[in-house]
N, C-alpha and C. Protein backbone atom coordinates (compact mmCIF):
# COMPACT_ATOMS: atom_id res chain seq x y z
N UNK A 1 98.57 113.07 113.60
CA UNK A 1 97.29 112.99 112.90
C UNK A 1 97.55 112.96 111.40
N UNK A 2 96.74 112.17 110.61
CA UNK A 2 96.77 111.92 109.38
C UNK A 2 95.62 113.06 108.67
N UNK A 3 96.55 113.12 107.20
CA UNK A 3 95.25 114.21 106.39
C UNK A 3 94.01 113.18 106.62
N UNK A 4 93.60 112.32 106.22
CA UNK A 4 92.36 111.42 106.21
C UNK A 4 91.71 112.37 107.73
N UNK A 5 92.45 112.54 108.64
CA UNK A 5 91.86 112.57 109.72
C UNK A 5 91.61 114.02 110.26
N UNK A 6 92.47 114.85 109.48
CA UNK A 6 92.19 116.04 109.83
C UNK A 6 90.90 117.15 108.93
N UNK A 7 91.19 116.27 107.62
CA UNK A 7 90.28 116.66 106.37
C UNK A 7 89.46 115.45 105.98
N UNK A 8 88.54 115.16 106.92
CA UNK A 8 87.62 114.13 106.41
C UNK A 8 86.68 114.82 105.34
N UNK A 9 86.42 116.32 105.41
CA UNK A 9 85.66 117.15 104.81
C UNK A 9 85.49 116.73 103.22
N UNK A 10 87.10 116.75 102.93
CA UNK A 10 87.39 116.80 101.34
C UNK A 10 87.61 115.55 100.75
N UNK A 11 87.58 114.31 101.60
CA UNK A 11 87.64 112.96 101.18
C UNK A 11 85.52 113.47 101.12
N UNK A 12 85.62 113.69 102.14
CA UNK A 12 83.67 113.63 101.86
C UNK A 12 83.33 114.06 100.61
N UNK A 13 83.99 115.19 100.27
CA UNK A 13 83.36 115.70 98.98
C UNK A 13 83.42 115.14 98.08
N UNK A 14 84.83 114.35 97.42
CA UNK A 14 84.85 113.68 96.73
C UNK A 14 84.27 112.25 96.49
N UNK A 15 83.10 112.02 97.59
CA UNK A 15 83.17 110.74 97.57
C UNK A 15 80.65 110.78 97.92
N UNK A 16 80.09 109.95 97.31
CA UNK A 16 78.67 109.96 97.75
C UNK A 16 78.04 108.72 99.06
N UNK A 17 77.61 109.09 99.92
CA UNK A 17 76.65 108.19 100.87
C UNK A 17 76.27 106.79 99.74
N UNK A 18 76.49 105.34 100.34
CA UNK A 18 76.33 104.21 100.47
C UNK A 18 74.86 104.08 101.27
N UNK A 19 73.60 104.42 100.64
CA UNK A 19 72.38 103.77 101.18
C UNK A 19 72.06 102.49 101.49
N UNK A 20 72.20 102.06 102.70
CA UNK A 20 72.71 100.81 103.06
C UNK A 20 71.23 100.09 103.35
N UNK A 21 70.52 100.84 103.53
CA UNK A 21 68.76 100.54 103.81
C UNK A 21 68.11 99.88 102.31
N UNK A 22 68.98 101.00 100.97
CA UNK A 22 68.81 100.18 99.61
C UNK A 22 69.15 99.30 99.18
N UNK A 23 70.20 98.75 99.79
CA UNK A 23 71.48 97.63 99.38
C UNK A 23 70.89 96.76 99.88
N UNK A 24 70.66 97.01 101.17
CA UNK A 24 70.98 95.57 102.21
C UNK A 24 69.02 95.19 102.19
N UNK A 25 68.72 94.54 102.56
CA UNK A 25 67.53 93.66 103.23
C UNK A 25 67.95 93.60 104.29
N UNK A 26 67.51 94.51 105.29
CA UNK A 26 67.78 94.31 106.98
C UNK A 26 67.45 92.78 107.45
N UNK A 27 67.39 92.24 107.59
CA UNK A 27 66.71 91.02 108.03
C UNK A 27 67.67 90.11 106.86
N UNK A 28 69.05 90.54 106.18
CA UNK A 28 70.13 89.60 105.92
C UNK A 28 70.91 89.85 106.90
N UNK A 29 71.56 90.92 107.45
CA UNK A 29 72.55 91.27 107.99
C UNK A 29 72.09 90.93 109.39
N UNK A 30 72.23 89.78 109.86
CA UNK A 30 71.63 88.93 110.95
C UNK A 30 72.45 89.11 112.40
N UNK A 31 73.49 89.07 112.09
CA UNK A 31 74.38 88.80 113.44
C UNK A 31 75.50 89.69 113.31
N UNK A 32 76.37 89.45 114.37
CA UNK A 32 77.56 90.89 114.78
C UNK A 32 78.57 90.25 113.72
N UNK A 33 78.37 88.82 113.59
CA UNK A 33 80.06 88.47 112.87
C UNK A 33 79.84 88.62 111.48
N UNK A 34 78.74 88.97 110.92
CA UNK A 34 79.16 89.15 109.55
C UNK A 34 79.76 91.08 109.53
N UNK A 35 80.17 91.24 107.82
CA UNK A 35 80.80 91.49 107.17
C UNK A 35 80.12 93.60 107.80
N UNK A 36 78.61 93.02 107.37
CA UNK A 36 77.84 94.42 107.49
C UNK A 36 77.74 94.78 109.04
N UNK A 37 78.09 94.45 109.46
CA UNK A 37 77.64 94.64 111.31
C UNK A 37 79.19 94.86 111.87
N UNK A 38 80.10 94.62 110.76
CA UNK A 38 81.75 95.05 111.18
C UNK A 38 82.61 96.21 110.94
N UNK A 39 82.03 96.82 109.74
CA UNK A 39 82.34 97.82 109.60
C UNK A 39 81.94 99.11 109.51
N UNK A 40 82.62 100.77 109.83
CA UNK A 40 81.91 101.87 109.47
C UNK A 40 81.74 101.94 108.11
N UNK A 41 80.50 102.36 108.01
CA UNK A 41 79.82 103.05 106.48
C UNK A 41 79.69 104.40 106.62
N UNK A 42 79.95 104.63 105.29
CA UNK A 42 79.25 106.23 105.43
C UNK A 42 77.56 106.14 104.50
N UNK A 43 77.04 106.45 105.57
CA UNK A 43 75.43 105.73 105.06
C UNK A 43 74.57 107.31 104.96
N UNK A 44 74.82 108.14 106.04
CA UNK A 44 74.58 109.40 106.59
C UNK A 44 75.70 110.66 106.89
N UNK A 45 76.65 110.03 107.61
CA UNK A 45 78.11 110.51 108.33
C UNK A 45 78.96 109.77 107.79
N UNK A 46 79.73 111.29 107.40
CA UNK A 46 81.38 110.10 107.00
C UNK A 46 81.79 109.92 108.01
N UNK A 47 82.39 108.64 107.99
CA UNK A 47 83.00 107.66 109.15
C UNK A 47 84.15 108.41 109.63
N UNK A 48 84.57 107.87 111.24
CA UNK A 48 85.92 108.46 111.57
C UNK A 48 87.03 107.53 110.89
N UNK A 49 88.13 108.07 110.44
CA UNK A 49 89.22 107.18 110.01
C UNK A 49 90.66 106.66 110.41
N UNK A 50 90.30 107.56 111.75
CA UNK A 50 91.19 107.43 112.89
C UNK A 50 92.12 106.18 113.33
N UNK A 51 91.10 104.86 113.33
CA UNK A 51 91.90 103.87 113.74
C UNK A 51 91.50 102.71 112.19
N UNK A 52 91.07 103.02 111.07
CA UNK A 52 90.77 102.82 109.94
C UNK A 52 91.98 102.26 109.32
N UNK A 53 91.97 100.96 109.09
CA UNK A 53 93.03 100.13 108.09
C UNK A 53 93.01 99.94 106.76
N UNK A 54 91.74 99.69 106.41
CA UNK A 54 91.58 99.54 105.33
C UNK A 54 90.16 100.30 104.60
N UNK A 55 90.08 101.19 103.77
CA UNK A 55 88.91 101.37 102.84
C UNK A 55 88.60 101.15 101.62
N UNK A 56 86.64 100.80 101.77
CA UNK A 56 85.95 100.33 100.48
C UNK A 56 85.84 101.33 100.15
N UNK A 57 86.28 101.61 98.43
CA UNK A 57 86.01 102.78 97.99
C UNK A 57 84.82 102.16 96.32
N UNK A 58 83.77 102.73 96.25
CA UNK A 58 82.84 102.12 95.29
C UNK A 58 83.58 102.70 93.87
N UNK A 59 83.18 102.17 92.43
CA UNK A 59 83.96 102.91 91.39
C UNK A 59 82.39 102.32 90.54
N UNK A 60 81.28 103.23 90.18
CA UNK A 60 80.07 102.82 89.53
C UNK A 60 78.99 102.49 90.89
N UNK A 61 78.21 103.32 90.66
CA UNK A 61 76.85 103.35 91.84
C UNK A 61 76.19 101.28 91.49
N UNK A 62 75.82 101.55 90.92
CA UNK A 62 74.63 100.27 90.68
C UNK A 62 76.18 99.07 91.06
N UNK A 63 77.10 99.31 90.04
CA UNK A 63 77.56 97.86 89.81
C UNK A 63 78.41 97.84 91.62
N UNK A 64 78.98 98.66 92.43
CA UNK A 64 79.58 99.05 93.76
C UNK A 64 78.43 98.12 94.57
N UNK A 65 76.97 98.95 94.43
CA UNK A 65 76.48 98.90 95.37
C UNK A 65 76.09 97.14 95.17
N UNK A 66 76.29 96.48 94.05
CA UNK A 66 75.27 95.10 94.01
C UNK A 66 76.89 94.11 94.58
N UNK A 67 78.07 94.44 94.59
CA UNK A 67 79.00 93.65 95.03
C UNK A 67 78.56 93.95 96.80
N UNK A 68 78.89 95.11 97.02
CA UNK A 68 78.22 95.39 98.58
C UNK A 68 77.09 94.30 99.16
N UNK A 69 75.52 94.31 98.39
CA UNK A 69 75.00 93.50 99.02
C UNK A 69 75.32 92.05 99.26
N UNK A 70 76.38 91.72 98.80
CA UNK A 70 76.72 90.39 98.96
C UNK A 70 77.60 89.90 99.61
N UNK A 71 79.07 90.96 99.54
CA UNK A 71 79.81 91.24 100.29
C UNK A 71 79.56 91.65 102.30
N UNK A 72 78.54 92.28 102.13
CA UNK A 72 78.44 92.66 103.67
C UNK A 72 77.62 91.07 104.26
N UNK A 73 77.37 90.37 103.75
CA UNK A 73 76.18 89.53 104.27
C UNK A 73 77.68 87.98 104.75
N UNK A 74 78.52 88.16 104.41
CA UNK A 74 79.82 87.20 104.53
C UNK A 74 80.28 87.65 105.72
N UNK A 75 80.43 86.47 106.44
CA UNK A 75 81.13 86.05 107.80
C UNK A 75 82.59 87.03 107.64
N UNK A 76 82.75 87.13 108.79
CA UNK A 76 83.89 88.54 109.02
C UNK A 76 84.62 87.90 110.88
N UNK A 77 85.30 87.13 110.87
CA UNK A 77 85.97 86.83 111.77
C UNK A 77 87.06 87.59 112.67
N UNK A 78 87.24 89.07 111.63
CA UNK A 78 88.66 89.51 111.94
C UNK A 78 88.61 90.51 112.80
N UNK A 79 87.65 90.52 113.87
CA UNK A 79 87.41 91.84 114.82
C UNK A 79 88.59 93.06 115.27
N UNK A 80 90.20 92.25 114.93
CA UNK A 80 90.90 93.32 115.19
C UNK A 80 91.52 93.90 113.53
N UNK A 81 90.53 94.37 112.64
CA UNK A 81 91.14 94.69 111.48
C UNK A 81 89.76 95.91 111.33
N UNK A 82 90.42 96.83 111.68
CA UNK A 82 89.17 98.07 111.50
C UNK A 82 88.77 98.55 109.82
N UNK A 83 87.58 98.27 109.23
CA UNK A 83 87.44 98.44 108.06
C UNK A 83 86.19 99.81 107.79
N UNK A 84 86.40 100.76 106.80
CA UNK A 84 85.49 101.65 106.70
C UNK A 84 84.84 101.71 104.62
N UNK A 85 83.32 101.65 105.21
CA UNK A 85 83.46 101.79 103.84
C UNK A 85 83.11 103.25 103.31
N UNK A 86 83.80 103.99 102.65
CA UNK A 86 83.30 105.72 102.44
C UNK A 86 82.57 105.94 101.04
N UNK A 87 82.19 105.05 101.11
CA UNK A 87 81.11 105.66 100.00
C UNK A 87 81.93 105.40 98.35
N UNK A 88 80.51 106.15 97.41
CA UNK A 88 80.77 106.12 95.83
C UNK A 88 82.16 107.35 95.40
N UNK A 89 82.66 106.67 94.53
CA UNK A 89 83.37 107.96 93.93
C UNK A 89 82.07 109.22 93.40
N UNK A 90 82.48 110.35 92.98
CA UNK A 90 81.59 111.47 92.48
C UNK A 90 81.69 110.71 90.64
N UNK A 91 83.34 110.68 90.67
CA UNK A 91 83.68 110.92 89.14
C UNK A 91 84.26 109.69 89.21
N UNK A 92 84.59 109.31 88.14
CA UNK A 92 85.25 107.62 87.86
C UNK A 92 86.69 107.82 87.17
N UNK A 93 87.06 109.27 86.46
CA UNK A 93 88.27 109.03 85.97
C UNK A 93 89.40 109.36 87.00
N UNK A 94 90.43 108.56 86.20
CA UNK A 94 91.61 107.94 86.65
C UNK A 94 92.12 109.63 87.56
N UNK A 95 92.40 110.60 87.02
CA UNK A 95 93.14 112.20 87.64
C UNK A 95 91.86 112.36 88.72
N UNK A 96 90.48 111.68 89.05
CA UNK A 96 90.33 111.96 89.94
C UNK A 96 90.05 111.06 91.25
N UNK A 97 90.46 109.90 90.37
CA UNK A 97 90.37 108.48 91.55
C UNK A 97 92.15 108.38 92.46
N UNK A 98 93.06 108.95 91.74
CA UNK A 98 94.02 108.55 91.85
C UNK A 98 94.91 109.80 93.71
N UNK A 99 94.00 110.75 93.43
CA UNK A 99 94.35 112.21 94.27
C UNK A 99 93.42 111.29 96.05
N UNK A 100 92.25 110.45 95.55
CA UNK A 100 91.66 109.59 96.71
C UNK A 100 92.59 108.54 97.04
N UNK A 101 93.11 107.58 96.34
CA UNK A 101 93.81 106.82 96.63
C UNK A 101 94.88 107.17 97.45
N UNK A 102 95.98 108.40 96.77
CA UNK A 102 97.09 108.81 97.44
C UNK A 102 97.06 109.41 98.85
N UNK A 103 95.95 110.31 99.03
CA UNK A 103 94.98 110.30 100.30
C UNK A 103 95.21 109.54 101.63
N UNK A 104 94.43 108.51 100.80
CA UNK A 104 94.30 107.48 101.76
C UNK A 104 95.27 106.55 102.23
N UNK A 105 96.48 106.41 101.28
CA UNK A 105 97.65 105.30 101.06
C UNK A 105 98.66 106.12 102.14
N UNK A 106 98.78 107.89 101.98
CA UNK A 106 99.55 108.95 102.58
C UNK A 106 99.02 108.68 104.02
N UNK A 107 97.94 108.35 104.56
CA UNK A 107 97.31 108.01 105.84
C UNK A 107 97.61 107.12 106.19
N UNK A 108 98.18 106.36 105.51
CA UNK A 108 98.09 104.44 106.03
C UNK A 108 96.77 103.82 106.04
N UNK A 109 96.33 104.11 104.82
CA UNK A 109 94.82 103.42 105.03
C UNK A 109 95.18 102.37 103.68
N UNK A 110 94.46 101.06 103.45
CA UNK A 110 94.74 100.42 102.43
C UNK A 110 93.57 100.83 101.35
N UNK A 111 93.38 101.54 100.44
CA UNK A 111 91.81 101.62 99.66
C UNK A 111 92.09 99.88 98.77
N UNK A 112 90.47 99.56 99.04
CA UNK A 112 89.54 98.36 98.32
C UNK A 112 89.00 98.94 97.36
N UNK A 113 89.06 98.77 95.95
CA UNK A 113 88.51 99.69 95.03
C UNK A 113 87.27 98.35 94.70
N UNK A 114 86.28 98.63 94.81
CA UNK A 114 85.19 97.61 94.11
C UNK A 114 84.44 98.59 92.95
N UNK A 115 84.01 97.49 92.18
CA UNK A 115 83.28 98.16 90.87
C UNK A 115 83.40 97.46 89.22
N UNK A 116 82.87 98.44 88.61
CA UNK A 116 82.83 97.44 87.19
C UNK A 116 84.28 98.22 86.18
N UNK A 117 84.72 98.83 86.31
CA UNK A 117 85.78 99.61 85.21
C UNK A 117 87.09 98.55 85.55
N UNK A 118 87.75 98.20 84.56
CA UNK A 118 89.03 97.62 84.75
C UNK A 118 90.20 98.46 84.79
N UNK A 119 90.01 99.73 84.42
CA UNK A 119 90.80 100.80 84.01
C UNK A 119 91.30 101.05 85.86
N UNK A 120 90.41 101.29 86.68
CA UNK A 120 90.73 101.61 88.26
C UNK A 120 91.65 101.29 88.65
N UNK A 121 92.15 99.67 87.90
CA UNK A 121 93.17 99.09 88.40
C UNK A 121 94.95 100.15 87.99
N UNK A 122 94.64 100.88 86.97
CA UNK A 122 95.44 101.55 86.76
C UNK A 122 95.41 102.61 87.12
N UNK A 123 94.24 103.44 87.60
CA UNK A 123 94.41 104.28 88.57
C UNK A 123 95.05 104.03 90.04
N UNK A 124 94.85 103.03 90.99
CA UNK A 124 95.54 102.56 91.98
C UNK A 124 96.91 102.15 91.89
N UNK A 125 97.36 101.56 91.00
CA UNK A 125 98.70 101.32 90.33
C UNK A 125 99.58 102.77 90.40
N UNK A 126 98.84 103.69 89.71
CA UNK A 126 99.88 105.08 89.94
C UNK A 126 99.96 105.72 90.81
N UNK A 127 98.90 105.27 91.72
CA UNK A 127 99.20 106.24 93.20
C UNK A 127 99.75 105.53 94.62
N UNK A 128 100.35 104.04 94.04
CA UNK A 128 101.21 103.47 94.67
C UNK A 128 102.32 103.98 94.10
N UNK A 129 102.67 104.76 92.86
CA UNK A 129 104.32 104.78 91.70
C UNK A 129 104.06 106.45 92.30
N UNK A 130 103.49 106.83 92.40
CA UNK A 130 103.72 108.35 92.88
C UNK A 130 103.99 108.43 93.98
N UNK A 131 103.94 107.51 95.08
CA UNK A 131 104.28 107.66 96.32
C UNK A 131 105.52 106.81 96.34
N UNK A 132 106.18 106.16 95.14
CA UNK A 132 107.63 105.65 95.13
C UNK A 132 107.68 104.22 95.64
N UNK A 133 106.51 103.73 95.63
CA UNK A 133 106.78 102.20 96.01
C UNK A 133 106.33 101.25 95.08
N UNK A 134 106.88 99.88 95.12
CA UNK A 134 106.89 99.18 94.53
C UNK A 134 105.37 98.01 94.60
N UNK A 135 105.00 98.06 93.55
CA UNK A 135 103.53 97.38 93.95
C UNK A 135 103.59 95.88 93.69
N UNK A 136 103.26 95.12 94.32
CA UNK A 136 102.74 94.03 94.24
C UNK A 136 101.14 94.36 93.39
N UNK A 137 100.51 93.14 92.32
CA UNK A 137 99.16 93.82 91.90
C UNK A 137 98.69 92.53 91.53
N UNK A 138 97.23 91.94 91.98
CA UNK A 138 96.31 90.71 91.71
C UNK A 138 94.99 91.15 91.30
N UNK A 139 94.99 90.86 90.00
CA UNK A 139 93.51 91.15 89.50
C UNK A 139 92.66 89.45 88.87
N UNK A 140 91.42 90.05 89.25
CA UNK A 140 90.80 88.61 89.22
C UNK A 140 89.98 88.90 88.37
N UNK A 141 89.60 88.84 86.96
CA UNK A 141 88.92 88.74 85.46
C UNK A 141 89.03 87.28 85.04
N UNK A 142 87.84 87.67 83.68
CA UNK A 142 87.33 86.58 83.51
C UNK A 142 88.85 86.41 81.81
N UNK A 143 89.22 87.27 82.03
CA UNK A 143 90.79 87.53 80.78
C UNK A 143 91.92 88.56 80.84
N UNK A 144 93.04 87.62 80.43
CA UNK A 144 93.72 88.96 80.62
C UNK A 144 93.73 90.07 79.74
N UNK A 145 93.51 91.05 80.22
CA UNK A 145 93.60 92.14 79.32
C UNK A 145 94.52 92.83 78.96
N UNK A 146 95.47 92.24 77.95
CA UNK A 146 96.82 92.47 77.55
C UNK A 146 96.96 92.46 76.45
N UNK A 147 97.65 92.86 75.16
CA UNK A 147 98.11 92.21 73.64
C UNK A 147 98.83 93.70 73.28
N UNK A 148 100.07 93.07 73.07
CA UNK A 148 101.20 94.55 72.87
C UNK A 148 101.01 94.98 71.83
N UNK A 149 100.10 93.89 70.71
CA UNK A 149 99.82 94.65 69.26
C UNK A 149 99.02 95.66 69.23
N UNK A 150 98.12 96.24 70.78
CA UNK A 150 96.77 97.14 70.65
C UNK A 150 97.53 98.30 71.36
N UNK A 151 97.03 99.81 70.87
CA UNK A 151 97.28 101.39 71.35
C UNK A 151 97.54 100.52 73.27
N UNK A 152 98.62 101.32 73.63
CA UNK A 152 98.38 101.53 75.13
C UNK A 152 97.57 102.26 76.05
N UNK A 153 96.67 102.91 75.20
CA UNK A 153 95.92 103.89 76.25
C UNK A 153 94.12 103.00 75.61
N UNK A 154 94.47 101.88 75.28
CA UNK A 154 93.21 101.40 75.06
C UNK A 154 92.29 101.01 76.23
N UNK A 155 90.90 101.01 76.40
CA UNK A 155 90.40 100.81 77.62
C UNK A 155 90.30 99.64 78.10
N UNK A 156 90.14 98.35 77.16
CA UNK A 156 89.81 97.04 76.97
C UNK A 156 90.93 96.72 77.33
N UNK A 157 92.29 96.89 77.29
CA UNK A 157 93.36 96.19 77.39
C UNK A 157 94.49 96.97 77.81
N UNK A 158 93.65 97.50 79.28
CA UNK A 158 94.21 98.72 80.74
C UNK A 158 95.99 98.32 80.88
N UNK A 159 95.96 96.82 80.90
CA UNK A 159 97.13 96.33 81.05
C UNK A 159 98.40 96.92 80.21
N UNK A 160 98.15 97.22 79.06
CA UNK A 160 99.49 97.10 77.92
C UNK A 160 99.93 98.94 78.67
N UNK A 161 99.09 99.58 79.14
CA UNK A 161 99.58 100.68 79.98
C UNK A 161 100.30 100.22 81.01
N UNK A 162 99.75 99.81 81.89
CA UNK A 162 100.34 99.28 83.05
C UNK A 162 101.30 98.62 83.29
N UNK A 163 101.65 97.91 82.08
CA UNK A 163 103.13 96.97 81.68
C UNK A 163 104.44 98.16 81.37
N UNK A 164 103.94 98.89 80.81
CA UNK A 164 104.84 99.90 80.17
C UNK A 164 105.19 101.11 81.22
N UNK A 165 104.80 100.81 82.59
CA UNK A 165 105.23 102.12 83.37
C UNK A 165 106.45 101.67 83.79
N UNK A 166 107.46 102.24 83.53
CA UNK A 166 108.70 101.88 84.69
C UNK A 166 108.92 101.88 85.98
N UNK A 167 109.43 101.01 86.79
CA UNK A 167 109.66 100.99 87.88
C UNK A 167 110.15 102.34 88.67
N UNK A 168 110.00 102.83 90.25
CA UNK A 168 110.55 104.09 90.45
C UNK A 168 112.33 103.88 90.38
């Protein structure tokens, strides 16, 4: 048994209910093969994470929940890929996104971080380097957010941190 699975309690705490009745327009989520009709939510109950591959983890209520409504309404073909989504973070900084990630990564779960902060990406980044592995990392912006002439702990340009961590 995995912590995810023995302490769903304390992933709960750290994490808020996905009102899926607010998000969604019942009468989008039409059929079994899309996106919303495939996976556990935590809408009411946190989900079991038992046979759980991969989790949506939200990072910003409004901007989480408006990728969600669009996201769940997309065709979902992959019936043998168990997906859960657990809800909003409480807090958004990095020392407390990063203790969820490792969590979940220590379980074998993959976390999906959706949301508006670019900084997340460097929270997920260190809790792949704390667990000693080597990350592969694809971010999709409208720029890169890089320039070695700016502070590294700048927020706008998450990257010039992220360049500068050494390998384990």
């Amino acid at each position: 048994a995995t912590f995810a699975e023995i302490c769903p309690d304390m992933l709960q705490n750290w994490l808020t209910p996905v009102p899926l009745s607010k998000i969604l327009n019942l009468q989008q989520v039409q059929t079994n093969s899309e996106f919303g009709n495939s996976i556990k939510s935590f809408d009411k109950h946190f989900p079991k994470l038992k046979e759980t591959q991969i989790a949506i983890i939200g990072i910003g209520n409004e901007q989480a929940n408006r990728v969600r409504s669009e996201l769940y309404q997309l065709s979902f073909p992959f019936k043998h890929i168990h997906i859960a989504d657990i809800g909003n973070v409480r807090n958004e900084h990095n020392s407390f996104l990063i203790p969820i990630i490792t969590e979940l990564l220590d379980s074998g779960i993959v976390p999906i971080l959706i949301g508006h902060k670019e900084a997340i990406t460097l929270a997920q980044f260190k809790a792949h380097k704390n667990r000693q592995q080597l990350v592969n990392l694809a971010i999709v912006d409208e720029q890169v957010r890089c320039d070695p002439n700016e502070k590294p702990t700048s927020d706008f340009y998450y990257l010039n941190e992220l360049l500068r961590i050494k390998a384990p």
